[in-house]
PDB file of N, CA and C in Angstrom:
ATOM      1  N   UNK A   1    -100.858-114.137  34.899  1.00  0.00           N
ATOM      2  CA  UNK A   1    -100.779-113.753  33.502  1.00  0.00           C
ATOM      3  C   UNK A   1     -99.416-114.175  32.963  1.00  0.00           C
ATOM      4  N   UNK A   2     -99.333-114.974  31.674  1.00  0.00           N
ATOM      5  CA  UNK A   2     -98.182-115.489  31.269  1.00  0.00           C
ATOM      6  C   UNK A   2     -97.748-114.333  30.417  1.00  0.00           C
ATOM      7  N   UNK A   3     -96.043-114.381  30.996  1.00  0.00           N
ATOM      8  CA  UNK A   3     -95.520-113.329  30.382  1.00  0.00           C
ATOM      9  C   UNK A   3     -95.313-113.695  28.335  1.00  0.00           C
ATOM     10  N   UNK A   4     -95.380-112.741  27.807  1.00  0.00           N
ATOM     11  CA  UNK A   4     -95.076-113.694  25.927  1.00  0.00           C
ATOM     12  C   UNK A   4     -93.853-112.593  26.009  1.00  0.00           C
ATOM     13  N   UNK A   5     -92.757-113.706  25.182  1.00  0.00           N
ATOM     14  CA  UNK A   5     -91.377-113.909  24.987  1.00  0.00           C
ATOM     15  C   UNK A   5     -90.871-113.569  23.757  1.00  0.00           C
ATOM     16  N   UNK A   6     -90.153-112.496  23.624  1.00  0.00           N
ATOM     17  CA  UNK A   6     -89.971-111.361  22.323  1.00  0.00           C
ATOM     18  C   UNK A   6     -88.696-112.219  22.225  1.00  0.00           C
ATOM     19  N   UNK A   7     -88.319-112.407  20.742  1.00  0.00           N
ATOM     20  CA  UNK A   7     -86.821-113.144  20.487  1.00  0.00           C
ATOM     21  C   UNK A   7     -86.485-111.646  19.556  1.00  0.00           C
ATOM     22  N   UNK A   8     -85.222-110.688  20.589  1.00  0.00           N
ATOM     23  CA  UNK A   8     -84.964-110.055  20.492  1.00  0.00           C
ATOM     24  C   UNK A   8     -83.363-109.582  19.758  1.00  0.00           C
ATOM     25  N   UNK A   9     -83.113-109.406  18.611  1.00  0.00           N
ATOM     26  CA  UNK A   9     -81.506-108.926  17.860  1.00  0.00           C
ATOM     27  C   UNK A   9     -80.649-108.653  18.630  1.00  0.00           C
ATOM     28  N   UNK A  10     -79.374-108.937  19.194  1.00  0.00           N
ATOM     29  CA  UNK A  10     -78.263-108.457  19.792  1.00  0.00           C
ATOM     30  C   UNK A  10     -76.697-108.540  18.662  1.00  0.00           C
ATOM     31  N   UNK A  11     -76.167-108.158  19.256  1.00  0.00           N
ATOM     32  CA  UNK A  11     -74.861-108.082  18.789  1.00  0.00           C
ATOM     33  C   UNK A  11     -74.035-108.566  19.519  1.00  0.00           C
ATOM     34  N   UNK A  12     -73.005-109.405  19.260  1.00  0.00           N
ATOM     35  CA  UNK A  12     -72.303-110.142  20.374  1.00  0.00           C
ATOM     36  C   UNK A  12     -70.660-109.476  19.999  1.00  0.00           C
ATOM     37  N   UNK A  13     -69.670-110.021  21.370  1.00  0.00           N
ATOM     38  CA  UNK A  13     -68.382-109.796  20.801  1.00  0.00           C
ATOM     39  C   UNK A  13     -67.632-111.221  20.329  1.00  0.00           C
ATOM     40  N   UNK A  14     -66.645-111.036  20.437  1.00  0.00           N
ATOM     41  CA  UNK A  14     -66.143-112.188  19.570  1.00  0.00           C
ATOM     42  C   UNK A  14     -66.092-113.737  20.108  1.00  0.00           C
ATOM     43  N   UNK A  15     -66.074-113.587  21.299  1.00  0.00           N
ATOM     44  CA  UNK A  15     -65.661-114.317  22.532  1.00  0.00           C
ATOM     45  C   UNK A  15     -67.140-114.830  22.933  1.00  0.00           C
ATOM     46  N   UNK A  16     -68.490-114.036  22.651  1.00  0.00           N
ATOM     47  CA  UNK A  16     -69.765-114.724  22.717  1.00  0.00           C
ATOM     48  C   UNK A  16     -70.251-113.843  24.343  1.00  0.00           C
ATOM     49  N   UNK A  17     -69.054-113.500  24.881  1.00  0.00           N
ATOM     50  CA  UNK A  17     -69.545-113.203  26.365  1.00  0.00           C
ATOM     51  C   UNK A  17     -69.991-112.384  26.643  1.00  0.00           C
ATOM     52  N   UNK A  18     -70.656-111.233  25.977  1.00  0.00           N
ATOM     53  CA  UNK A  18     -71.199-109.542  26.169  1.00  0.00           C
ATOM     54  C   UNK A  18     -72.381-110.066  25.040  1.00  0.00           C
ATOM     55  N   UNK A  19     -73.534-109.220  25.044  1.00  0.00           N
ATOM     56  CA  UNK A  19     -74.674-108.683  24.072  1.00  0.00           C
ATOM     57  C   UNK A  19     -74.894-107.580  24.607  1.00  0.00           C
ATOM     58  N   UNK A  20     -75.404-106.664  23.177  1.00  0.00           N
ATOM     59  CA  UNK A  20     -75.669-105.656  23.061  1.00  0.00           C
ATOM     60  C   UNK A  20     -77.134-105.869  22.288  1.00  0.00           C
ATOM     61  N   UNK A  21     -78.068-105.379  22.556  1.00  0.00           N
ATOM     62  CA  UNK A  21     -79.118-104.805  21.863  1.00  0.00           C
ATOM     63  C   UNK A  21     -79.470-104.390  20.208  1.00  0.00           C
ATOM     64  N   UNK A  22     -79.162-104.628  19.190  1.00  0.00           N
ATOM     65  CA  UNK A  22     -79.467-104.004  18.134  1.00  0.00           C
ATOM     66  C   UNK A  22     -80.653-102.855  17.636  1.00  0.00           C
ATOM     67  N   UNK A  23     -80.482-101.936  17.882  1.00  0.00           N
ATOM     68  CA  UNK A  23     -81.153-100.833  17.619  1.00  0.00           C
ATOM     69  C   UNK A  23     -81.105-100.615  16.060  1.00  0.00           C
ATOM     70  N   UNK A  24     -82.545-100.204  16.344  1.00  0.00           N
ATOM     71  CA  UNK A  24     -82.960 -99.655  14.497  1.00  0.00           C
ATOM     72  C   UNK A  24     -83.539 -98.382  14.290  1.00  0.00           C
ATOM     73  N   UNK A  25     -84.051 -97.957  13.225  1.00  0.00           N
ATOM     74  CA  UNK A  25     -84.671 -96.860  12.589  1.00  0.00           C
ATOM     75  C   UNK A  25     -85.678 -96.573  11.912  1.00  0.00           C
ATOM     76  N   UNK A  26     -86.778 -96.238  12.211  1.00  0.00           N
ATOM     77  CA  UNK A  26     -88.074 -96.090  11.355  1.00  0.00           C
ATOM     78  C   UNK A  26     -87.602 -95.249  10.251  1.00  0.00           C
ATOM     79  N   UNK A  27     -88.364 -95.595   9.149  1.00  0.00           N
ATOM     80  CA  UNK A  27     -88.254 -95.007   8.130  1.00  0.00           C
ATOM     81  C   UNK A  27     -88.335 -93.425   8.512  1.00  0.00           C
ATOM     82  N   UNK A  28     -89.130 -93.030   9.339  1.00  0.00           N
ATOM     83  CA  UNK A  28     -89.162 -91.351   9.791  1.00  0.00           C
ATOM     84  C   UNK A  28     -88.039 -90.801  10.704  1.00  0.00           C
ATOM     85  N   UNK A  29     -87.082 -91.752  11.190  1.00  0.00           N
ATOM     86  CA  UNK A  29     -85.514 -91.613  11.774  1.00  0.00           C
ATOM     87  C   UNK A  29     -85.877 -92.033  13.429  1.00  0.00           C
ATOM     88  N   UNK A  30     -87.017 -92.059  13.653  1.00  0.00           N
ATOM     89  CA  UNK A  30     -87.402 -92.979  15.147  1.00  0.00           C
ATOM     90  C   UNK A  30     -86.521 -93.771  15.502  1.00  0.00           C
ATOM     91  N   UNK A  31     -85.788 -93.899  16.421  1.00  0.00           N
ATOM     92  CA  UNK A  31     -85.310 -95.295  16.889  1.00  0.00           C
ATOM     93  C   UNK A  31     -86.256 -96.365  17.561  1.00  0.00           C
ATOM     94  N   UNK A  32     -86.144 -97.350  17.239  1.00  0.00           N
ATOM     95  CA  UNK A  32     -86.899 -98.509  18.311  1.00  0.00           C
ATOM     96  C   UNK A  32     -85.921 -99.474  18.398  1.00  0.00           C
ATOM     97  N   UNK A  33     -86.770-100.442  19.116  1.00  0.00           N
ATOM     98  CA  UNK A  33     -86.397-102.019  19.014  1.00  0.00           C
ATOM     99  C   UNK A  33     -87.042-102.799  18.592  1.00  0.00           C
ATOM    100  N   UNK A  34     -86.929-103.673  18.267  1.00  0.00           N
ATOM    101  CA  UNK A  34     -87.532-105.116  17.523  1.00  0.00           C
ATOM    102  C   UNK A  34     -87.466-106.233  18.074  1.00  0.00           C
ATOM    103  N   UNK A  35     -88.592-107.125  18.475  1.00  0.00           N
ATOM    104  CA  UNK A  35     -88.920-108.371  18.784  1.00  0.00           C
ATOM    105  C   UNK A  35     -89.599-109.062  17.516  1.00  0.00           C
ATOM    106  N   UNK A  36     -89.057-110.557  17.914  1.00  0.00           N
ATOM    107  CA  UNK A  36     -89.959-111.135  16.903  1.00  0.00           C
ATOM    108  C   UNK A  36     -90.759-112.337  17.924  1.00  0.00           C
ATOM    109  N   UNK A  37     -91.619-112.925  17.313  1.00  0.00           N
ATOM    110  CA  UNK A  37     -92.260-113.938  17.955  1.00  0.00           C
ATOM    111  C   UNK A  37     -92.046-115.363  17.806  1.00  0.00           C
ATOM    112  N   UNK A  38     -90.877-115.179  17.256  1.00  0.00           N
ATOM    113  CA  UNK A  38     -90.189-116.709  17.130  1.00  0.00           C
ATOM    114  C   UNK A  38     -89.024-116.549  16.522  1.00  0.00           C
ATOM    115  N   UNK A  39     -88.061-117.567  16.821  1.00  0.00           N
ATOM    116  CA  UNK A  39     -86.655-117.424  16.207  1.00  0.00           C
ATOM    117  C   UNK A  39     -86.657-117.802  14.427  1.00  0.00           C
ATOM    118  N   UNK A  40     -87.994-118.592  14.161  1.00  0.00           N
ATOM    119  CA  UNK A  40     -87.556-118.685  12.769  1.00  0.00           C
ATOM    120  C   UNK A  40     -88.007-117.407  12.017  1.00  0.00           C
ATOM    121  N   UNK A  41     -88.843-116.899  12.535  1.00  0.00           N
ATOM    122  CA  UNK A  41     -89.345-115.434  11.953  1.00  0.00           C
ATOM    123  C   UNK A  41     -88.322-114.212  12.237  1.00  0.00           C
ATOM    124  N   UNK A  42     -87.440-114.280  13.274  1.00  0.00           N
ATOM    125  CA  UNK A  42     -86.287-113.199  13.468  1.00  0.00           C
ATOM    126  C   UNK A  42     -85.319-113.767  11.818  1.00  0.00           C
ATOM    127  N   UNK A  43     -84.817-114.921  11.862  1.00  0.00           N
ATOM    128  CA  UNK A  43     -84.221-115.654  11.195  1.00  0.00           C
ATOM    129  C   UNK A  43     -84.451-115.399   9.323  1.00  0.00           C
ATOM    130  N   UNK A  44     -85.257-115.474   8.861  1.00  0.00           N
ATOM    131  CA  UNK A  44     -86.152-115.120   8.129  1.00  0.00           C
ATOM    132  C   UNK A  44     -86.230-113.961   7.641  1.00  0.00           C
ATOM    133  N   UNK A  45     -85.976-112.824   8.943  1.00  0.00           N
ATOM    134  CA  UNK A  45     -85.709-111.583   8.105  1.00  0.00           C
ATOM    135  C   UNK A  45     -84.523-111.037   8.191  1.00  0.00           C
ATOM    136  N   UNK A  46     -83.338-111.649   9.525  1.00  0.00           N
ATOM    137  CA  UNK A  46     -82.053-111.009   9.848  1.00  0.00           C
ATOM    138  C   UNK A  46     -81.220-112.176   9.239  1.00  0.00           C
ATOM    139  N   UNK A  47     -81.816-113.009   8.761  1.00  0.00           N
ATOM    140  CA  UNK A  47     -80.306-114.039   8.611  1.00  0.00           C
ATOM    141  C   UNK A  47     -80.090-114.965   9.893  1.00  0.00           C
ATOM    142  N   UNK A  48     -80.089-116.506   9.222  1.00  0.00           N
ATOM    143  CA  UNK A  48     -79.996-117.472  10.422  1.00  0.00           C
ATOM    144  C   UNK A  48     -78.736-117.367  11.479  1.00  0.00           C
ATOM    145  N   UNK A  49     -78.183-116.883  10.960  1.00  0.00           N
ATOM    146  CA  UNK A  49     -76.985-116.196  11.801  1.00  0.00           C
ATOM    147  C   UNK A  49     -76.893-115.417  12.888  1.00  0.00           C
ATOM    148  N   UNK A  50     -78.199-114.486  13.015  1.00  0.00           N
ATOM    149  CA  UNK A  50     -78.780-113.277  14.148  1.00  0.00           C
ATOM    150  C   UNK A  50     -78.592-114.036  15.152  1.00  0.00           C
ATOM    151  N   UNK A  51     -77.751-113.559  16.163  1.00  0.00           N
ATOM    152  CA  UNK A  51     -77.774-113.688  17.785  1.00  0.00           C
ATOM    153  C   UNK A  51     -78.981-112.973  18.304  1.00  0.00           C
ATOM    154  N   UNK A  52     -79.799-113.643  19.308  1.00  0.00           N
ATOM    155  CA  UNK A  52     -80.907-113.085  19.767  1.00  0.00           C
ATOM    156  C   UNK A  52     -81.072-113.423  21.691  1.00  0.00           C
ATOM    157  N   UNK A  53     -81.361-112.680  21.748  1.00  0.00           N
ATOM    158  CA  UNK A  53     -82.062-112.836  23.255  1.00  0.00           C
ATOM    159  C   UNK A  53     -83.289-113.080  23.771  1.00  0.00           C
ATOM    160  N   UNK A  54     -83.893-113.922  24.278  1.00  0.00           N
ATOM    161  CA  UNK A  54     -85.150-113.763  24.895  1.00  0.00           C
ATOM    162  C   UNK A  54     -85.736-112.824  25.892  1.00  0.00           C
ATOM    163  N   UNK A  55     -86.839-112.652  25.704  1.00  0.00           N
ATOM    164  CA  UNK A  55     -86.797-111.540  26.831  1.00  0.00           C
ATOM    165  C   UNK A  55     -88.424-110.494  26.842  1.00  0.00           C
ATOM    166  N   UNK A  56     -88.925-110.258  27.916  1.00  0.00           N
ATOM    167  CA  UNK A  56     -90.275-109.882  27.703  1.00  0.00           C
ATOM    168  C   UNK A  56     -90.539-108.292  27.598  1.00  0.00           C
ATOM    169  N   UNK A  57     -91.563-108.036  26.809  1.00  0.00           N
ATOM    170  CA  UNK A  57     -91.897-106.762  26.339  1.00  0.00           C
ATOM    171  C   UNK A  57     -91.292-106.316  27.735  1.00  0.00           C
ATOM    172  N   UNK A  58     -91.944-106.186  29.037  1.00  0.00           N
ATOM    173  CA  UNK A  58     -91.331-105.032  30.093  1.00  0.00           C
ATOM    174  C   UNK A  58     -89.796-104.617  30.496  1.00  0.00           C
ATOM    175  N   UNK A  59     -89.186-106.080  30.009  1.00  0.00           N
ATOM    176  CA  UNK A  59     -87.923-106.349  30.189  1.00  0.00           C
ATOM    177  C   UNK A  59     -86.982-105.195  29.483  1.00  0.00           C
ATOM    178  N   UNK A  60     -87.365-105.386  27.399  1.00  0.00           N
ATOM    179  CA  UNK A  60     -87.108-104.465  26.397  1.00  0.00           C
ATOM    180  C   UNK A  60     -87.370-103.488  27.059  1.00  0.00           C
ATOM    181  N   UNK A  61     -88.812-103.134  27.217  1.00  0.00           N
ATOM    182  CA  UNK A  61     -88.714-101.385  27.508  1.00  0.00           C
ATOM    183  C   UNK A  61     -87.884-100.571  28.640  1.00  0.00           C
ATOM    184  N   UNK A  62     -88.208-101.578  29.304  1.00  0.00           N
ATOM    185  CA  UNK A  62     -87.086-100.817  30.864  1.00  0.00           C
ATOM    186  C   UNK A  62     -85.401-100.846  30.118  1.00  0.00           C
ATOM    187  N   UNK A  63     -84.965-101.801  29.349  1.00  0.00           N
ATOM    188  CA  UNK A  63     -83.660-101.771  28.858  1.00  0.00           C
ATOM    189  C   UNK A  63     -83.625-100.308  27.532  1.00  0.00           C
ATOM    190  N   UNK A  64     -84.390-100.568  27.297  1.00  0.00           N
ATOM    191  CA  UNK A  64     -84.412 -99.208  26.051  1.00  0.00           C
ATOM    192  C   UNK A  64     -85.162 -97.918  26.277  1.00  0.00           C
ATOM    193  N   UNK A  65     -85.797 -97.505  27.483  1.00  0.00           N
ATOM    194  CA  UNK A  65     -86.204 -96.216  27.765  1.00  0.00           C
ATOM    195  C   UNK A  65     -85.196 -95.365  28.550  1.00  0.00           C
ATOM    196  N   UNK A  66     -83.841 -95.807  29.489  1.00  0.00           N
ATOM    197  CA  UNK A  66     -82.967 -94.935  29.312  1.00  0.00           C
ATOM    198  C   UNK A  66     -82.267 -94.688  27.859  1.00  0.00           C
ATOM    199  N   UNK A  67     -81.780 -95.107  26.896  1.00  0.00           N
ATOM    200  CA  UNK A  67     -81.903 -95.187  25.588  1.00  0.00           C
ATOM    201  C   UNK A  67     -82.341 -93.590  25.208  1.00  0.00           C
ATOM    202  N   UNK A  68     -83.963 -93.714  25.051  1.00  0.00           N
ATOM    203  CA  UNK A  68     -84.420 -92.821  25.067  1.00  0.00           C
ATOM    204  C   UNK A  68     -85.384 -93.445  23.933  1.00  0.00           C
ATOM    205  N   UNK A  69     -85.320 -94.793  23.770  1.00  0.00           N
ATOM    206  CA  UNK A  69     -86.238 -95.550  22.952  1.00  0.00           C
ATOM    207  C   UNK A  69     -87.288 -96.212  23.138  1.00  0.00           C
ATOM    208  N   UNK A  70     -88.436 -95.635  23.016  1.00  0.00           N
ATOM    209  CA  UNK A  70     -89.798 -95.362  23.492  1.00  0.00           C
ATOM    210  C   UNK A  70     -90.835 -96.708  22.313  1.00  0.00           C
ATOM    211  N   UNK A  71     -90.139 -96.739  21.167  1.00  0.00           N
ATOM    212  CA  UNK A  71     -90.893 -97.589  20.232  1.00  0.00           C
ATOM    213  C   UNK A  71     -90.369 -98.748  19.926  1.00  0.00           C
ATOM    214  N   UNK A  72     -91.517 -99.895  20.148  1.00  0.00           N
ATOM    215  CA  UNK A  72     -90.953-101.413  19.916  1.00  0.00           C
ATOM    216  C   UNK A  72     -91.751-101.720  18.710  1.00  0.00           C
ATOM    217  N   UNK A  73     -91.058-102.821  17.553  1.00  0.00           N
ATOM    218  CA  UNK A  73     -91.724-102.958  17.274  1.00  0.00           C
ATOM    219  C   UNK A  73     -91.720-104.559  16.735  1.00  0.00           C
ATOM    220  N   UNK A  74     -93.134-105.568  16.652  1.00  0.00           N
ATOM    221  CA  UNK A  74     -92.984-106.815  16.379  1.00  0.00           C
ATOM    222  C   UNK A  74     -93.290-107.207  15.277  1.00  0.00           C
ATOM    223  N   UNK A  75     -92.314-108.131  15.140  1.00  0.00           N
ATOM    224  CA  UNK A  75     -92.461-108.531  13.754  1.00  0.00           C
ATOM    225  C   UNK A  75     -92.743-107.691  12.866  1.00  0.00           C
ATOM    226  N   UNK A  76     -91.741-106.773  12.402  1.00  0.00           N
ATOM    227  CA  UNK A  76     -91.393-106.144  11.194  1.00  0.00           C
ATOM    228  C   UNK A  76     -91.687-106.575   9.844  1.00  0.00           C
ATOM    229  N   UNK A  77     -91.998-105.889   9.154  1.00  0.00           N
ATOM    230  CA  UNK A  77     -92.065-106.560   7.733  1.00  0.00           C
ATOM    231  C   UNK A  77     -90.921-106.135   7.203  1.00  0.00           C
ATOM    232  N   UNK A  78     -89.745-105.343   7.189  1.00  0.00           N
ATOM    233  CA  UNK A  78     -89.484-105.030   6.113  1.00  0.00           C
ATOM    234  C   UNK A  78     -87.991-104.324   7.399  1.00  0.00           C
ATOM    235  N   UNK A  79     -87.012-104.611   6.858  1.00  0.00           N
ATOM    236  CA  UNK A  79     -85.700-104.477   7.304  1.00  0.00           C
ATOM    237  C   UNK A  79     -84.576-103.675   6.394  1.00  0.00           C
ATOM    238  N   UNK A  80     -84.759-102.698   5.959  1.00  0.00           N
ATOM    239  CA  UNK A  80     -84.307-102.418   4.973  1.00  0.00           C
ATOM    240  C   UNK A  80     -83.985-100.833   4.327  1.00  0.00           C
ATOM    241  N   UNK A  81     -83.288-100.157   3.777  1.00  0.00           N
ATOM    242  CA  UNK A  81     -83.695 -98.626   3.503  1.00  0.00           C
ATOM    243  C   UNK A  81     -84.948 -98.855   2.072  1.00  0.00           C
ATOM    244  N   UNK A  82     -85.804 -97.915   1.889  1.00  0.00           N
ATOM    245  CA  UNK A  82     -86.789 -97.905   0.878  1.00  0.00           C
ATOM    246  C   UNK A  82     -85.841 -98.104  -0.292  1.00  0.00           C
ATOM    247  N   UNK A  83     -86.232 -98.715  -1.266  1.00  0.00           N
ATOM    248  CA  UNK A  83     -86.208 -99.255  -2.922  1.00  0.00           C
ATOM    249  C   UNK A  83     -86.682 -98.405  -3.739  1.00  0.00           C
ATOM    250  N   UNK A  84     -86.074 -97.782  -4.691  1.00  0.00           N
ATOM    251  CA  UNK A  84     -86.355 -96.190  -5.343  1.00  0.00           C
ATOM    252  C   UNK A  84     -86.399 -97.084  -6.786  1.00  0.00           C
ATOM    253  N   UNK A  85     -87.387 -97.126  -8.111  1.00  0.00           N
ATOM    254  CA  UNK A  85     -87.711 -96.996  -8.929  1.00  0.00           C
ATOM    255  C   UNK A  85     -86.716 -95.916 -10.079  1.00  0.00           C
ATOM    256  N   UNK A  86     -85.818 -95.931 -10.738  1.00  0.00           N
ATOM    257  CA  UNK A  86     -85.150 -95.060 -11.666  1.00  0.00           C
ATOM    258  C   UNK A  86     -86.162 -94.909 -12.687  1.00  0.00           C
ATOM    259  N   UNK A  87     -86.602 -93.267 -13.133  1.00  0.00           N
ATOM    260  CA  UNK A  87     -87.305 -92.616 -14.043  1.00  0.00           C
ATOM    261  C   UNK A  87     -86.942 -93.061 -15.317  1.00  0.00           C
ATOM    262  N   UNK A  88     -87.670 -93.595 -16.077  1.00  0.00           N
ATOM    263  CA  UNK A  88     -87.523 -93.407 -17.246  1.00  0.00           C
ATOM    264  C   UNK A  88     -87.440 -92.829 -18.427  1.00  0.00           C
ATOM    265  N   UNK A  89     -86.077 -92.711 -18.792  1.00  0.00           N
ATOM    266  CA  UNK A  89     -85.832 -91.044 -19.127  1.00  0.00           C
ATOM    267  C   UNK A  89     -85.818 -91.345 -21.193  1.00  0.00           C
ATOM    268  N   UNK A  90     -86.743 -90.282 -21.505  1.00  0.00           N
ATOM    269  CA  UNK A  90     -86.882 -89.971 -22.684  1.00  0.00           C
ATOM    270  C   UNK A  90     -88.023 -90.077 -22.956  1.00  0.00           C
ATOM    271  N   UNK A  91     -89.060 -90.592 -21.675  1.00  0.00           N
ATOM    272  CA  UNK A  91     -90.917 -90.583 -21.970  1.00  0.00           C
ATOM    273  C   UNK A  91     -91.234 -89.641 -21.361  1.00  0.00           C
ATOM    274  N   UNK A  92     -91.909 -88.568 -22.377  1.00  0.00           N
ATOM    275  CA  UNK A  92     -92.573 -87.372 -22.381  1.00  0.00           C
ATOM    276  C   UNK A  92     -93.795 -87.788 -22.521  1.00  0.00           C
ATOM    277  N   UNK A  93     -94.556 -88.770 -22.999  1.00  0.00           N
ATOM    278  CA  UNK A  93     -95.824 -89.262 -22.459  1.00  0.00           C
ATOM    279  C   UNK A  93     -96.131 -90.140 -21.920  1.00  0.00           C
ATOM    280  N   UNK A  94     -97.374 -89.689 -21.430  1.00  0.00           N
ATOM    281  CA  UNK A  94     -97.884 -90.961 -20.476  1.00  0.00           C
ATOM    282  C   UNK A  94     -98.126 -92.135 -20.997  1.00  0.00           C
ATOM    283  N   UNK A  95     -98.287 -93.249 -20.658  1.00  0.00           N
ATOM    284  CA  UNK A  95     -99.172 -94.426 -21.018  1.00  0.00           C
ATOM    285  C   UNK A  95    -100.548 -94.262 -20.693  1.00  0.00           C
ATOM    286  N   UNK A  96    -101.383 -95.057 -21.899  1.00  0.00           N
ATOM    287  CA  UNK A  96    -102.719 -94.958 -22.018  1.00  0.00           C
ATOM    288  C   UNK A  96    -103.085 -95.717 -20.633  1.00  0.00           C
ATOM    289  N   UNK A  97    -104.440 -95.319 -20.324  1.00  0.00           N
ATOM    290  CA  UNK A  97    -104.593 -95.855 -19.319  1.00  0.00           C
ATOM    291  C   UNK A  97    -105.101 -97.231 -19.570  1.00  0.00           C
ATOM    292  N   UNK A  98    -104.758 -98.424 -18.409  1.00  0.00           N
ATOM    293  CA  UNK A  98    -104.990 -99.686 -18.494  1.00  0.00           C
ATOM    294  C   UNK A  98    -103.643-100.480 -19.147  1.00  0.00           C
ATOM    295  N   UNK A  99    -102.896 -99.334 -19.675  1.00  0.00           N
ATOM    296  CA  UNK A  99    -101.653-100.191 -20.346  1.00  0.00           C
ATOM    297  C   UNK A  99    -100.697-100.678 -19.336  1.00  0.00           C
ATOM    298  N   UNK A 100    -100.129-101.900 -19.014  1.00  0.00           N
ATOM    299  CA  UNK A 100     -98.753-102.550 -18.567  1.00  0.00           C
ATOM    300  C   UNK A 100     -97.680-101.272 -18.346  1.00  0.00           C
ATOM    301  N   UNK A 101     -97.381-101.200 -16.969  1.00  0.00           N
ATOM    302  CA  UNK A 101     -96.115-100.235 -16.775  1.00  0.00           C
ATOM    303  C   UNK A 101     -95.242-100.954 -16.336  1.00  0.00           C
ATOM    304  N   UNK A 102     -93.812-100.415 -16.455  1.00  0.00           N
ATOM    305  CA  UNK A 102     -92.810-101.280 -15.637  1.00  0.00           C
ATOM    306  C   UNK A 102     -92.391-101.090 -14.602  1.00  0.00           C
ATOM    307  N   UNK A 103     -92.731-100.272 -13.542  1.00  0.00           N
ATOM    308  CA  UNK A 103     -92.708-100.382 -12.800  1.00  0.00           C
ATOM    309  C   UNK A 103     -93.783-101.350 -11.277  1.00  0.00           C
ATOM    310  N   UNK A 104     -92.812-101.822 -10.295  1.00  0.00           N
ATOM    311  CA  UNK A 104     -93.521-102.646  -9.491  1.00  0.00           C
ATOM    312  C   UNK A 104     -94.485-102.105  -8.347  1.00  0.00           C
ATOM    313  N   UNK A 105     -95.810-102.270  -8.121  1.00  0.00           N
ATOM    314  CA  UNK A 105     -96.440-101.718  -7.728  1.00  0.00           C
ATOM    315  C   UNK A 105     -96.171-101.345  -6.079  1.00  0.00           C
ATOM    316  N   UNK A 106     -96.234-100.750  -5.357  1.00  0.00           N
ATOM    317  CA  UNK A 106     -95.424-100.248  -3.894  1.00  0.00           C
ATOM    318  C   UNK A 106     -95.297-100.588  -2.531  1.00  0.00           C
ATOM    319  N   UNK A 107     -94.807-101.460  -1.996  1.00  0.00           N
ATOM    320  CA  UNK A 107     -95.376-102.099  -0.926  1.00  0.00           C
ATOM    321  C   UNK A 107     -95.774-101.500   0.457  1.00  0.00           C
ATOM    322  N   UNK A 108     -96.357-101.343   1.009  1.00  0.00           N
ATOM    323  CA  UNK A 108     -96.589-100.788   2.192  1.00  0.00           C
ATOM    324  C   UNK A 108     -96.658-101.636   3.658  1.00  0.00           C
ATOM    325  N   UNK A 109     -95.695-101.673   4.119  1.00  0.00           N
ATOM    326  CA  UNK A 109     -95.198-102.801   5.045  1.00  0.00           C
ATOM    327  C   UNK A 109     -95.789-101.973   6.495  1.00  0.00           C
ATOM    328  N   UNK A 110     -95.704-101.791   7.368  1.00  0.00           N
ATOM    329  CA  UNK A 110     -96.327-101.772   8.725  1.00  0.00           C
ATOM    330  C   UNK A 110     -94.896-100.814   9.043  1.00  0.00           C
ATOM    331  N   UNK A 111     -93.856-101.565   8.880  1.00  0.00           N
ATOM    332  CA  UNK A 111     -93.063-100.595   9.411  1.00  0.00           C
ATOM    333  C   UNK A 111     -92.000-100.810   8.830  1.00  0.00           C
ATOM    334  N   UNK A 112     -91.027-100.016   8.224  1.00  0.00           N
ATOM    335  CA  UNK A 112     -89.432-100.227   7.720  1.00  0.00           C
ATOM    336  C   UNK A 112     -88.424 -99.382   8.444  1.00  0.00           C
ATOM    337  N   UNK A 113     -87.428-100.643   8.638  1.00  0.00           N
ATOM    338  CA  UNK A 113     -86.522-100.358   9.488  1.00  0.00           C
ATOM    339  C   UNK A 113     -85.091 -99.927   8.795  1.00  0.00           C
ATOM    340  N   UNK A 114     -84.297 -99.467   9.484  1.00  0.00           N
ATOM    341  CA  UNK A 114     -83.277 -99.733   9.172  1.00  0.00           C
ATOM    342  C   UNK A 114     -82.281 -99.312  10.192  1.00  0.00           C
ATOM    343  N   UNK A 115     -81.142-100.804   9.978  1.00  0.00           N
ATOM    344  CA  UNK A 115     -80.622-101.019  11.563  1.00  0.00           C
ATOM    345  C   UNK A 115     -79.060 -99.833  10.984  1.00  0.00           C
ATOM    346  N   UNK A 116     -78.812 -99.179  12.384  1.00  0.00           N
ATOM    347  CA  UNK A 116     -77.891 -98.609  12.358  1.00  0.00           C
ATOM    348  C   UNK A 116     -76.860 -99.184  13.623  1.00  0.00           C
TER     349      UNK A 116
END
């Protein structure tokens, strides 16, 4: 069985010679980790800049269950703290229904992170 190869976020020091893991946060305060399934898709959402590691799902989990980090997750949609809408203040009524609102309708991504 061929192992499949998570391109995984690290943090490096200055010198290039240590990585560290980048740990994140479910929107519900979960910690996990994150793989992606290719470097242009890590790239794409961290910035072509992301230092990454290769490395296979059993690999991650054995490195992140002393941790105490139990949840992986691939290919993320959404990297980010949630995007809050400001009320529009001085409408005491509603809009008719079917009318154009300005606000953008809500995305619901699989999972949102946010790296600490």
């Amino acid at each position: 069985m061929a192992c499949v190869v998570w391109h995984v976020p690290v943090t490096t020091t200055g010198t290039g010679s240590t990585a560290a893991l980048r740990l994140f946060r479910m929107r519900n305060g979960v910690r996990c980790a994150v793989g992606f399934s290719s470097p242009e898709a890590l790239a794409a959402l961290l910035g072509p800049d992301q230092a990454y590691t290769e490395l296979g799902e059993a690999a991650l989990r054995n490195l992140t269950r002393p941790l105490g980090v139990d949840t992986l997750v691939l290919d993320p949609g959404l990297v980010a703290p949630p995007v809050t809408t400001p009320a529009t203040v001085g409408s005491a009524t509603p809009a008719p229904l079917g009318a154009a609102t300005a606000t953008a309708p809500a995305s619901t991504p699989t999972a949102r992170l946010q790296h600490r």
